[in-house]
PDB file of N, CA and C in Angstrom:
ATOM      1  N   UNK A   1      82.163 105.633 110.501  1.00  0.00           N
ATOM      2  CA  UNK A   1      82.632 105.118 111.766  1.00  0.00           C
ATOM      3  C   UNK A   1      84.074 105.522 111.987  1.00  0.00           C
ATOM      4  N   UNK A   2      83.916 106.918 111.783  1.00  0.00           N
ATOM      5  CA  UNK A   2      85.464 107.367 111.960  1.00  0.00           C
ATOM      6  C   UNK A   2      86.242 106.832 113.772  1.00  0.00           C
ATOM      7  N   UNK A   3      87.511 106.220 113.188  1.00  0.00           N
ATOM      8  CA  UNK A   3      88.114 105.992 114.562  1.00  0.00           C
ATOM      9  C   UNK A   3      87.934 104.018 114.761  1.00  0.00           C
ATOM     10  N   UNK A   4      87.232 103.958 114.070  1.00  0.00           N
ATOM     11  CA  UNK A   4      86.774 102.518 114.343  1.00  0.00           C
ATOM     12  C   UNK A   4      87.624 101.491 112.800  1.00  0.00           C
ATOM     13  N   UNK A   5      88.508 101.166 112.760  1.00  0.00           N
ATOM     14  CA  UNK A   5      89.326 100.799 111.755  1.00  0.00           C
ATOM     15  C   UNK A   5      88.896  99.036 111.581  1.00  0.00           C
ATOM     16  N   UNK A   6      88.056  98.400 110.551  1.00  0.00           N
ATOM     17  CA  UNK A   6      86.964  97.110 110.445  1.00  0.00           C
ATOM     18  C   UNK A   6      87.636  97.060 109.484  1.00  0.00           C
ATOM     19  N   UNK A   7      87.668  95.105 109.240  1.00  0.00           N
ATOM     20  CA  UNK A   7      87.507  94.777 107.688  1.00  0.00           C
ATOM     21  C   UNK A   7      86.908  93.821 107.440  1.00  0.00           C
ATOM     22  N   UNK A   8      86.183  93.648 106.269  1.00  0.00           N
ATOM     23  CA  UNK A   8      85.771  92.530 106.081  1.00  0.00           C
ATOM     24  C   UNK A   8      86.205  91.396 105.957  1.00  0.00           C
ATOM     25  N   UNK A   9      85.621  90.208 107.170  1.00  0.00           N
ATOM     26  CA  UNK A   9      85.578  88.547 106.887  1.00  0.00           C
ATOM     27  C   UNK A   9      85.096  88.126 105.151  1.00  0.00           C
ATOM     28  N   UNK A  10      86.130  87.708 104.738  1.00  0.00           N
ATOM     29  CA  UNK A  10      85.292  86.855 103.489  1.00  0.00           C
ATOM     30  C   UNK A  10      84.023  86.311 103.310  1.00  0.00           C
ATOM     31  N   UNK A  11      83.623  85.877 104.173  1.00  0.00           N
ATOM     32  CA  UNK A  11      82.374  85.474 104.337  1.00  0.00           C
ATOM     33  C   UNK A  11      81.208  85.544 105.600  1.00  0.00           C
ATOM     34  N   UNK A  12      81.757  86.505 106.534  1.00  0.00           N
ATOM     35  CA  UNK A  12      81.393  87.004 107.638  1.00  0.00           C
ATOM     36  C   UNK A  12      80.610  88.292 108.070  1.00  0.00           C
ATOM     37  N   UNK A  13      80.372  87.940 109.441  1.00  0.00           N
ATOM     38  CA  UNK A  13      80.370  89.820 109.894  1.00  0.00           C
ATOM     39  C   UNK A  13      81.623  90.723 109.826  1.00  0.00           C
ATOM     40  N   UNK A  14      81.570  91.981 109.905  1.00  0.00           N
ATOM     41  CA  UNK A  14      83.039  93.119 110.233  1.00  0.00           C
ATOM     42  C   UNK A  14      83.728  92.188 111.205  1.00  0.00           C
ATOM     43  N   UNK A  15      85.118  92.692 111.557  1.00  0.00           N
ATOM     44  CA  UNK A  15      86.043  91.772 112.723  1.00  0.00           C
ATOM     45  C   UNK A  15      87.189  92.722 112.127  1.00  0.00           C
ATOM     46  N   UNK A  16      88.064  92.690 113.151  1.00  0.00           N
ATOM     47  CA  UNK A  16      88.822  93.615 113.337  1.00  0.00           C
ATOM     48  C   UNK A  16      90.377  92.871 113.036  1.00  0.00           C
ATOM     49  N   UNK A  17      91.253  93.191 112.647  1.00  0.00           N
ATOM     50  CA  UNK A  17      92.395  92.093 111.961  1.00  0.00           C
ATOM     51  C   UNK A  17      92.934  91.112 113.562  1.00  0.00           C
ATOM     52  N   UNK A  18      93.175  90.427 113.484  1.00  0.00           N
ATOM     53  CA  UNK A  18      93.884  89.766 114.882  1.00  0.00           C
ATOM     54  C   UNK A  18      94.659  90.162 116.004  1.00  0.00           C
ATOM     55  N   UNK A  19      95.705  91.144 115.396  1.00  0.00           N
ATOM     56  CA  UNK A  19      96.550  91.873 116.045  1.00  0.00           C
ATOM     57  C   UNK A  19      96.270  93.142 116.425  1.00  0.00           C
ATOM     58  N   UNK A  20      95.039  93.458 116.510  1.00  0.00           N
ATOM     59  CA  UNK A  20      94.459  94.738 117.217  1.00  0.00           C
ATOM     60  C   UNK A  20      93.951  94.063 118.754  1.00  0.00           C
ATOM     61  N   UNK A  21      94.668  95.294 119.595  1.00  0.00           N
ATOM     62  CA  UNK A  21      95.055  95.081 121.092  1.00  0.00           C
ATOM     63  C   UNK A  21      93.190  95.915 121.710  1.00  0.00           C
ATOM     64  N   UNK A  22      92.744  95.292 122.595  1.00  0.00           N
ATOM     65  CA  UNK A  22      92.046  95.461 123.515  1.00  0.00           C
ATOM     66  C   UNK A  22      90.174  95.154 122.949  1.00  0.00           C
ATOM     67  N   UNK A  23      89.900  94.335 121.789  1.00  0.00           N
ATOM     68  CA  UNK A  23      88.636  94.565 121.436  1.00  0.00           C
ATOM     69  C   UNK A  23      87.620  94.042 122.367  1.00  0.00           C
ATOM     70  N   UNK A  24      86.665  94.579 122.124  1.00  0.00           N
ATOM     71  CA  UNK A  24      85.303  94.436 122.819  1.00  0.00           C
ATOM     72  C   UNK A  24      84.168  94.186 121.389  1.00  0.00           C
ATOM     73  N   UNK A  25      83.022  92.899 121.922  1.00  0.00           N
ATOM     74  CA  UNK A  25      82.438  92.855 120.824  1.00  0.00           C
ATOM     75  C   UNK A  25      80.694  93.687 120.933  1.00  0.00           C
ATOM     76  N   UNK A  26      80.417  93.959 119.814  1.00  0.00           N
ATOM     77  CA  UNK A  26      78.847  94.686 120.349  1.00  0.00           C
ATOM     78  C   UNK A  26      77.996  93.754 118.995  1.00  0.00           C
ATOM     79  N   UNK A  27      76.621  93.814 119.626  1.00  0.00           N
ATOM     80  CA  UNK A  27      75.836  93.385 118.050  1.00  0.00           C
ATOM     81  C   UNK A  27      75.913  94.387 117.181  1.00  0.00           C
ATOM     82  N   UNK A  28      75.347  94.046 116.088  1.00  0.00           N
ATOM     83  CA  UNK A  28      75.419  95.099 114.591  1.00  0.00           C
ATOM     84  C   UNK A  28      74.737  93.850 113.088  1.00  0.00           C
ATOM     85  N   UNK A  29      74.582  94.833 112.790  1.00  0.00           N
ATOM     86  CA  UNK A  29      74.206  94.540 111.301  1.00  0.00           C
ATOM     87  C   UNK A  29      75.249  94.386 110.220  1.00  0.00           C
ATOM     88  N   UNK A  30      75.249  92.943 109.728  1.00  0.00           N
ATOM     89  CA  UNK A  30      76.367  92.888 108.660  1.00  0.00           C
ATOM     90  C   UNK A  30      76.104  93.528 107.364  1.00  0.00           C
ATOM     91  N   UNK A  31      76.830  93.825 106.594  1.00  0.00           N
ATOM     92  CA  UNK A  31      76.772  94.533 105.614  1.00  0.00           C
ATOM     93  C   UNK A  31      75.433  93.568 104.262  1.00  0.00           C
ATOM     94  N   UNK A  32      75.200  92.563 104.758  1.00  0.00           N
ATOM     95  CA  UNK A  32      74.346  91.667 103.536  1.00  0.00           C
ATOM     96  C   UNK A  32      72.994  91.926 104.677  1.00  0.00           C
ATOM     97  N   UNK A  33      73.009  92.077 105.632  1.00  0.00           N
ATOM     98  CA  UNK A  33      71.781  92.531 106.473  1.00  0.00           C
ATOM     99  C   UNK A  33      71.659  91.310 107.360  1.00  0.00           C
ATOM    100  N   UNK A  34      72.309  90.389 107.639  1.00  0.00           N
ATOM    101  CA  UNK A  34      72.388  89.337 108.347  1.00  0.00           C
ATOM    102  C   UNK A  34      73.117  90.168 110.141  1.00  0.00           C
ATOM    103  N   UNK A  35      72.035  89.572 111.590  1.00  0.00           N
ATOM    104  CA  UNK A  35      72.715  89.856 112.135  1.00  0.00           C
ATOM    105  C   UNK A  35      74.217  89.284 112.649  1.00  0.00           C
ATOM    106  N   UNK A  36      74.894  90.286 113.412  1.00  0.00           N
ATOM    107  CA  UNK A  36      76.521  89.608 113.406  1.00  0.00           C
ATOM    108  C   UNK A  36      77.200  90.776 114.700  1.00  0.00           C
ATOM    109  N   UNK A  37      78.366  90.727 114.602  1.00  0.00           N
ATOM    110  CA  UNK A  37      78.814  91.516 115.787  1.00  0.00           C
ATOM    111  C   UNK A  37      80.050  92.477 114.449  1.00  0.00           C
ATOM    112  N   UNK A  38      80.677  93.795 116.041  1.00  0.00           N
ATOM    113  CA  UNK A  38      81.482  94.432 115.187  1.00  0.00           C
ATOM    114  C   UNK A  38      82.420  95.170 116.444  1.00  0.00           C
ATOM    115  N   UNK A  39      83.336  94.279 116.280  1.00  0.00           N
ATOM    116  CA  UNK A  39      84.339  94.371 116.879  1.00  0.00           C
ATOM    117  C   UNK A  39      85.108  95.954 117.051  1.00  0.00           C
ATOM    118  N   UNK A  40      85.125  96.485 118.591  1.00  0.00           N
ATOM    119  CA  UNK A  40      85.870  97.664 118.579  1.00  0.00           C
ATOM    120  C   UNK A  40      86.981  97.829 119.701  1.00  0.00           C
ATOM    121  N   UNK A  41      87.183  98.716 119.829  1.00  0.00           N
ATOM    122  CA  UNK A  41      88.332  99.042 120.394  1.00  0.00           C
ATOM    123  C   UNK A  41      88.417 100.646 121.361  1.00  0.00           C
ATOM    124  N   UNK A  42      88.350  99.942 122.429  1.00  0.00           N
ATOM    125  CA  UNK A  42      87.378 101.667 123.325  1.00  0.00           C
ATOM    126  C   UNK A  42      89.663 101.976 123.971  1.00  0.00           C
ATOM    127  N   UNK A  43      89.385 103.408 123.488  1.00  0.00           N
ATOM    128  CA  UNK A  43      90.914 104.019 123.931  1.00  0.00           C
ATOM    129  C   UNK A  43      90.825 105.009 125.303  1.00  0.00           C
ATOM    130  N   UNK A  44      91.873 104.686 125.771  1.00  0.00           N
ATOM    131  CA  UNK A  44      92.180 105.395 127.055  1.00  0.00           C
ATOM    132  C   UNK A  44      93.211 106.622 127.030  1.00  0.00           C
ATOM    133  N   UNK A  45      93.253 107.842 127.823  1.00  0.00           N
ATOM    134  CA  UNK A  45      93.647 108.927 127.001  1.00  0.00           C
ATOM    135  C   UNK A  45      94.640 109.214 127.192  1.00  0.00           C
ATOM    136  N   UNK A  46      95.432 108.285 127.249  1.00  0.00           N
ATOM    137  CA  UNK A  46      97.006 108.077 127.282  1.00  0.00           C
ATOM    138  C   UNK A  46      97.278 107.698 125.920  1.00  0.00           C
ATOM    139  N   UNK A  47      96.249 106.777 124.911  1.00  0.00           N
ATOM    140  CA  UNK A  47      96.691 106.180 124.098  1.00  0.00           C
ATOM    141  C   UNK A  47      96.818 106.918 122.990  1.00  0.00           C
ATOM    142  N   UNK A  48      97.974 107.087 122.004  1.00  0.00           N
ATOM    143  CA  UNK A  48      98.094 107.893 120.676  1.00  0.00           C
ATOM    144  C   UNK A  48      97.875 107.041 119.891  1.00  0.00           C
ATOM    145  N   UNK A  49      97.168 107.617 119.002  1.00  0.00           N
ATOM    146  CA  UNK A  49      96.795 107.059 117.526  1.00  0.00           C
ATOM    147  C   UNK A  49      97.240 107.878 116.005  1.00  0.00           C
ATOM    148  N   UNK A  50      97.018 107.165 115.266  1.00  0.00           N
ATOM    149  CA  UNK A  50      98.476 107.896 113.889  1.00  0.00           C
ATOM    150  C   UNK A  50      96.887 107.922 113.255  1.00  0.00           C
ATOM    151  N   UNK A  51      96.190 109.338 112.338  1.00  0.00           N
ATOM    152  CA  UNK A  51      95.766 109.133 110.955  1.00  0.00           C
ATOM    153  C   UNK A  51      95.963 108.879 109.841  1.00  0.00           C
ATOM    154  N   UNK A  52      95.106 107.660 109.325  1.00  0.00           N
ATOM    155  CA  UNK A  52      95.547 107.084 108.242  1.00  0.00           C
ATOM    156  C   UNK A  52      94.110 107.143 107.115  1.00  0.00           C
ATOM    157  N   UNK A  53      94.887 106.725 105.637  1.00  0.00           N
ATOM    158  CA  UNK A  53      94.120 107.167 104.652  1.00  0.00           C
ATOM    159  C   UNK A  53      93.999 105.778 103.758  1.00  0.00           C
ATOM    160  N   UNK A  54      93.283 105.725 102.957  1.00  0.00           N
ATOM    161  CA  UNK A  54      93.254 104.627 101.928  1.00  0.00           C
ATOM    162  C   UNK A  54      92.865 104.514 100.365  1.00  0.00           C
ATOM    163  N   UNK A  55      92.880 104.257 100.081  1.00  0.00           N
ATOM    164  CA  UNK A  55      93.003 104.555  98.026  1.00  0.00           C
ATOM    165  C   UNK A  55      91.834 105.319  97.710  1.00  0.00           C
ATOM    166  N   UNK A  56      90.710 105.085  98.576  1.00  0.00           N
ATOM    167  CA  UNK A  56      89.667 106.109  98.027  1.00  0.00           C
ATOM    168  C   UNK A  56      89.399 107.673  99.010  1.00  0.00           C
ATOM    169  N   UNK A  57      90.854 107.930  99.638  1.00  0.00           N
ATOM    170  CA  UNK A  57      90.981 109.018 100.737  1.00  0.00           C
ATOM    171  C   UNK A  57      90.268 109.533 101.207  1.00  0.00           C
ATOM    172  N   UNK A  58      89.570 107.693 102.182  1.00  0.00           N
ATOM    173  CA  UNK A  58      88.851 108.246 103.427  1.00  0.00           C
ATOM    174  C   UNK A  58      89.744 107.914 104.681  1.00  0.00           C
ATOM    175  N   UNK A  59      89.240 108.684 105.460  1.00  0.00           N
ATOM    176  CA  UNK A  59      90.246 109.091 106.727  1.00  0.00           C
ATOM    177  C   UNK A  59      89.806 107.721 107.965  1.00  0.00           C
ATOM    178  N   UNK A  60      90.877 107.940 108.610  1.00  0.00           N
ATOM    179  CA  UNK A  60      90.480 106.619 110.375  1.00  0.00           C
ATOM    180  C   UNK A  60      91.685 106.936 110.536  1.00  0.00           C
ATOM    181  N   UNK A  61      91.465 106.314 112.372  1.00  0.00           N
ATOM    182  CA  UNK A  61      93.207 106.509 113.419  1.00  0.00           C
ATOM    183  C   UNK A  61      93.165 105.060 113.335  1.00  0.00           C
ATOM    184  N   UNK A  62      94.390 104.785 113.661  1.00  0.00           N
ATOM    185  CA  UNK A  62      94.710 103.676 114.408  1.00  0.00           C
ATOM    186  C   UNK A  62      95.781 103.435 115.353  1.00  0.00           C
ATOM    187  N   UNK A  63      95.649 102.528 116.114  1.00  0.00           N
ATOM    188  CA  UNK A  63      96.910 103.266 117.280  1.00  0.00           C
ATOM    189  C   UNK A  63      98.203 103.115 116.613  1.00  0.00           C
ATOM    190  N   UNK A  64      98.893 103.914 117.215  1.00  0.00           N
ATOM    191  CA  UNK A  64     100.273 103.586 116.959  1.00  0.00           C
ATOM    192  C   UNK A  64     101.282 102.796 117.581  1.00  0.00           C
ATOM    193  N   UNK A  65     101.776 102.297 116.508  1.00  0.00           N
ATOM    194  CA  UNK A  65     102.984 101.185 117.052  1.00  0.00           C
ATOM    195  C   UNK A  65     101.951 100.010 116.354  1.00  0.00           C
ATOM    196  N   UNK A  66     100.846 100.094 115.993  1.00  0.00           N
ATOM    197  CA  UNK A  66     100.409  98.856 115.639  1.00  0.00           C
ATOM    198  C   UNK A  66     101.027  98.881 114.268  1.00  0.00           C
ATOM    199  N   UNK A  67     100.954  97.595 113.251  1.00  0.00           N
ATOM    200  CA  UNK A  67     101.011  97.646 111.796  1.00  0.00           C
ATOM    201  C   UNK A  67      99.821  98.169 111.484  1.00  0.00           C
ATOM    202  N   UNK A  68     100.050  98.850 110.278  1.00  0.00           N
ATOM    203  CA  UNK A  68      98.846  99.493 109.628  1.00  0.00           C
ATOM    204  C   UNK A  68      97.799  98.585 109.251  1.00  0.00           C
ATOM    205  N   UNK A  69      96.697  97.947 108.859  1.00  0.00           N
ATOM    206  CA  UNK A  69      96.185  97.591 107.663  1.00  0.00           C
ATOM    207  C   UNK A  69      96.879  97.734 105.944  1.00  0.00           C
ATOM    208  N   UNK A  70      96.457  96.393 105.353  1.00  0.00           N
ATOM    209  CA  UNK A  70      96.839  96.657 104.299  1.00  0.00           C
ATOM    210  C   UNK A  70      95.677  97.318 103.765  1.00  0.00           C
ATOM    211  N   UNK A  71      96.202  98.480 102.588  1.00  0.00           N
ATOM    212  CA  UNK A  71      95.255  98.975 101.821  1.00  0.00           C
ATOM    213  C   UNK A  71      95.161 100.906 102.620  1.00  0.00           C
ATOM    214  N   UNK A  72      96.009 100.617 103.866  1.00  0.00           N
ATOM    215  CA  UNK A  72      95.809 102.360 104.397  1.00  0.00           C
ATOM    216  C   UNK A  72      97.109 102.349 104.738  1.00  0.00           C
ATOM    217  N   UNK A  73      97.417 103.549 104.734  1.00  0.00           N
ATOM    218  CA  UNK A  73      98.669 104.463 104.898  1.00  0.00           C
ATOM    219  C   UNK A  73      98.786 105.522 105.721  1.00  0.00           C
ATOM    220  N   UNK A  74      99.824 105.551 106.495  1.00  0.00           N
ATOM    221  CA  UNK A  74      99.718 106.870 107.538  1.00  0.00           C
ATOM    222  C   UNK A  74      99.856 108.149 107.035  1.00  0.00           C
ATOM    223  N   UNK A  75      99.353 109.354 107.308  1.00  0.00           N
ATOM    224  CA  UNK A  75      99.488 110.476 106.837  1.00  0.00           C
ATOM    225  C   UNK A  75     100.442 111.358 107.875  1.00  0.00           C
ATOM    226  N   UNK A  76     100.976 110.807 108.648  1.00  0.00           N
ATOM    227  CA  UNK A  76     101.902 111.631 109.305  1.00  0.00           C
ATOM    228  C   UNK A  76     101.523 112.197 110.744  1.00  0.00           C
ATOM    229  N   UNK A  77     100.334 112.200 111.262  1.00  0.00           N
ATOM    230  CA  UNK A  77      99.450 113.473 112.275  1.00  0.00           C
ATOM    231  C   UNK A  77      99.776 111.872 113.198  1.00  0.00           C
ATOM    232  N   UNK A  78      99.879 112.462 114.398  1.00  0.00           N
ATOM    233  CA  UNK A  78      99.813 111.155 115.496  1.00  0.00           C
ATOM    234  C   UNK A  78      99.516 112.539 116.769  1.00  0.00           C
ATOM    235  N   UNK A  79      98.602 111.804 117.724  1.00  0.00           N
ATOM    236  CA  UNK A  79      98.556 111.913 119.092  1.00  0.00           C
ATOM    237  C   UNK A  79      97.360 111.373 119.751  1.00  0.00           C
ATOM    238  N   UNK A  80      96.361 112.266 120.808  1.00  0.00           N
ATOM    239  CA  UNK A  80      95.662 111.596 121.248  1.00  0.00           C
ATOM    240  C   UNK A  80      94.191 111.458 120.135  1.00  0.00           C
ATOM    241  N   UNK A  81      93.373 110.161 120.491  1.00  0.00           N
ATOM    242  CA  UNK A  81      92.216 110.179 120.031  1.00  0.00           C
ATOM    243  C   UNK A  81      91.907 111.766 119.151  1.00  0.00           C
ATOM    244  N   UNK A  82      90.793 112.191 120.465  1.00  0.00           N
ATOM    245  CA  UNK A  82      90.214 113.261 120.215  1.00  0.00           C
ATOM    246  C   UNK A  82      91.295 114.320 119.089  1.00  0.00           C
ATOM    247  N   UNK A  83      92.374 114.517 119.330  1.00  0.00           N
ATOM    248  CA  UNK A  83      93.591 115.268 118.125  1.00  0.00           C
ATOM    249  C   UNK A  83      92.848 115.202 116.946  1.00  0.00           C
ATOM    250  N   UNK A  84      93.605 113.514 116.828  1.00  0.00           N
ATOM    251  CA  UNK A  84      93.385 112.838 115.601  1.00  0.00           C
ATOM    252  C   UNK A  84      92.134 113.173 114.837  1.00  0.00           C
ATOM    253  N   UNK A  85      90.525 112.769 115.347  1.00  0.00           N
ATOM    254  CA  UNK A  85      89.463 112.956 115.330  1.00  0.00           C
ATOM    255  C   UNK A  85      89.277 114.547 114.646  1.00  0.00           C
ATOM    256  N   UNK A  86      89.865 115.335 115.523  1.00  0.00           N
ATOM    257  CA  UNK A  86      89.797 116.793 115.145  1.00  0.00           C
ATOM    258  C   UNK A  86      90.389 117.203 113.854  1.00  0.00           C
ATOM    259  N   UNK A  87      91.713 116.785 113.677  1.00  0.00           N
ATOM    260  CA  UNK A  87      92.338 116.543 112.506  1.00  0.00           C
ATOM    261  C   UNK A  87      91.884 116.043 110.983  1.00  0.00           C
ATOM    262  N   UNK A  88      91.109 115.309 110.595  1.00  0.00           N
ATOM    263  CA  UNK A  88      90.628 114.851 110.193  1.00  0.00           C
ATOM    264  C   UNK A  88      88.991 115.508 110.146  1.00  0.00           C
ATOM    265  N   UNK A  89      88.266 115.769 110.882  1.00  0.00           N
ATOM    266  CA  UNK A  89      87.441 117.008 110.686  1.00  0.00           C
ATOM    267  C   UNK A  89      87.623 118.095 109.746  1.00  0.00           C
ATOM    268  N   UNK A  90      88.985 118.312 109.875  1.00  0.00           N
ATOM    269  CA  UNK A  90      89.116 119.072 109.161  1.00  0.00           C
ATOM    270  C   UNK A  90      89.752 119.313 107.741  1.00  0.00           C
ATOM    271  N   UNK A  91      90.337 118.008 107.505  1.00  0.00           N
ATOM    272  CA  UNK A  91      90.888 117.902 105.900  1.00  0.00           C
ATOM    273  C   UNK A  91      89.890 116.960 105.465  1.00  0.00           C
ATOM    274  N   UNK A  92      88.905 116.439 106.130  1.00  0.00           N
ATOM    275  CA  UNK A  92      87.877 115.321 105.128  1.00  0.00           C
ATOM    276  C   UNK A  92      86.975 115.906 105.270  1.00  0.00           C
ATOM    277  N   UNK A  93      86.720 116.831 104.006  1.00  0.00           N
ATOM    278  CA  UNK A  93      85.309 117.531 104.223  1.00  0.00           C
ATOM    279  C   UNK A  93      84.621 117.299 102.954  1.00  0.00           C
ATOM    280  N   UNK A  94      84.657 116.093 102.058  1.00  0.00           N
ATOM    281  CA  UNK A  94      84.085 115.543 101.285  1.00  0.00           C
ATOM    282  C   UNK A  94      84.035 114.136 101.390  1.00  0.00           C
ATOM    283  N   UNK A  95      83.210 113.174 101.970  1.00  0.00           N
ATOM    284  CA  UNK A  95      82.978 112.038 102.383  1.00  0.00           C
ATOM    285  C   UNK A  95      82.729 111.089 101.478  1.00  0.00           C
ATOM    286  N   UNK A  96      82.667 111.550 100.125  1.00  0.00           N
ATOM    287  CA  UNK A  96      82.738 110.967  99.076  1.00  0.00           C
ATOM    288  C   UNK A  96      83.854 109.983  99.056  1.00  0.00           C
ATOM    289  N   UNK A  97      83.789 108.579  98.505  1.00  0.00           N
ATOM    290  CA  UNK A  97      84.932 107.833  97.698  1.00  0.00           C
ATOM    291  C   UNK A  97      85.511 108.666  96.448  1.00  0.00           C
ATOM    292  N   UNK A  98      86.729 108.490  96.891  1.00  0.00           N
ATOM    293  CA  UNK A  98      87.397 109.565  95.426  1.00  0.00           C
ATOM    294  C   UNK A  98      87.024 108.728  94.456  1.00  0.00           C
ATOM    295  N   UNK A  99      86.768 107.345  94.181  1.00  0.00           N
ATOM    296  CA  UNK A  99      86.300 107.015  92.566  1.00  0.00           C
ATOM    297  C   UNK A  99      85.334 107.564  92.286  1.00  0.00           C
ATOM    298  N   UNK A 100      84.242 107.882  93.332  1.00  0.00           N
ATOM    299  CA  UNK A 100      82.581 108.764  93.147  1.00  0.00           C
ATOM    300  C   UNK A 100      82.735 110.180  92.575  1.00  0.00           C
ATOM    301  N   UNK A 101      83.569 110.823  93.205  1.00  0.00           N
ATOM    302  CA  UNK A 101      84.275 112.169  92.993  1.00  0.00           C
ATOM    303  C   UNK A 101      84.628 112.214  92.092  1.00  0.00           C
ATOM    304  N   UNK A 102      85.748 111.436  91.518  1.00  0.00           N
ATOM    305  CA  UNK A 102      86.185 111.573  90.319  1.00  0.00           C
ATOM    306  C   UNK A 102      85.270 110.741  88.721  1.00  0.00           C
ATOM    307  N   UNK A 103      84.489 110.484  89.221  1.00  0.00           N
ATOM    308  CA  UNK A 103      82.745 109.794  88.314  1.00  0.00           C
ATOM    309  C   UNK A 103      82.232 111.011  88.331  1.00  0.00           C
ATOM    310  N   UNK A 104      81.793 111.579  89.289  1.00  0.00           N
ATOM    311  CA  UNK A 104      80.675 112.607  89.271  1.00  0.00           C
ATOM    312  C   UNK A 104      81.299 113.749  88.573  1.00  0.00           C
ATOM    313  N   UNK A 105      82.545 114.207  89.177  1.00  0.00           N
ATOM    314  CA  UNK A 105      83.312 115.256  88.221  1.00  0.00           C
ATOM    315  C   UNK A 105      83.637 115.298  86.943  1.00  0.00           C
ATOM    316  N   UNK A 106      84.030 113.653  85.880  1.00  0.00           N
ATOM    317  CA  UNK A 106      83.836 113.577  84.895  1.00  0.00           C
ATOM    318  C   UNK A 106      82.606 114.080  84.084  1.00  0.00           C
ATOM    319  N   UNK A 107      81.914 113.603  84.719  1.00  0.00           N
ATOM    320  CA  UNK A 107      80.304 113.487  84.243  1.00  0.00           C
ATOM    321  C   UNK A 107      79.868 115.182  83.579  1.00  0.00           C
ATOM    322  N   UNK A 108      79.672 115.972  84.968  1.00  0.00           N
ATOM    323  CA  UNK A 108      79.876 117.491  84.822  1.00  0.00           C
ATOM    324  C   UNK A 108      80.721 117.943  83.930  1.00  0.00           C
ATOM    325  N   UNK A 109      82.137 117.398  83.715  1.00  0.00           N
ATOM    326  CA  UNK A 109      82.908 118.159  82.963  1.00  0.00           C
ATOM    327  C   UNK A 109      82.462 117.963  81.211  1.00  0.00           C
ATOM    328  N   UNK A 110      82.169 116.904  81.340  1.00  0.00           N
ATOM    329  CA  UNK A 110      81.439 116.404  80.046  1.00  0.00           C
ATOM    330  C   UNK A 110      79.755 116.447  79.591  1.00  0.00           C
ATOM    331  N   UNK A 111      79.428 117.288  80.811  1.00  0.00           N
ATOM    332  CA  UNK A 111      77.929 118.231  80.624  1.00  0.00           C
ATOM    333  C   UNK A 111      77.050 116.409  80.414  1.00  0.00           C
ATOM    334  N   UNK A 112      76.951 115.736  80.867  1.00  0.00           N
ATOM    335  CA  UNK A 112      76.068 114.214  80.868  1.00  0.00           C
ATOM    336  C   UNK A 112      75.386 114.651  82.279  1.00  0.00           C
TER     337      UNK A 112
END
């Protein structure tokens, strides 16, 4: 769900942190399979968004000027949506969690 920046309720459906400006809610499937909603955020093409990364370096925008999420970090690239989107196309071309990556690559290197 690149572009769509969610986190999990402790004990909930997805929801989007508080201080994210303009959401709209849709139904969806919670991650335990219970139905629930999942909060998004439709951009207008004025609006710039910064790409950001997170410990297992997967990629998402989020607008800018907002605070980040904890747990992601900006990588520097900011402008419109679609940019961003494109950007990111093109340096995430393994969709893997780097802990998976770096599991699976052990594994191989150690012929298991």
């Amino acid at each position: 769900m690149a572009g769509r920046a969610v986190s999990r309720a402790p004990s909930g459906p997805w929801r989007i942190p508080p201080d994210f400006a303009g959401p709209a809610e849709t139904s969806a499937i919670t991650p335990d399979g219970r139905p629930g909603s999942v909060t998004t955020h439709e951009s207008t093409s004025q609006e710039r968004f910064v790409v950001v990364i997170n410990i297992e370096e997967q990629h998402s925008i989020w607008p800018e000027g907002r605070r980040i999420p904890d747990g992601w970090n900006a990588l520097g690239e900011a402008g419109p949506r679609e940019e961003c989107l494109r950007h990111i196309a093109e340096i995430w071309t393994d969709m893997r969690p780097a802990s998976l990556r770096r599991s699976v690559d052990g594994q191989a290197a150690s012929g298991r």
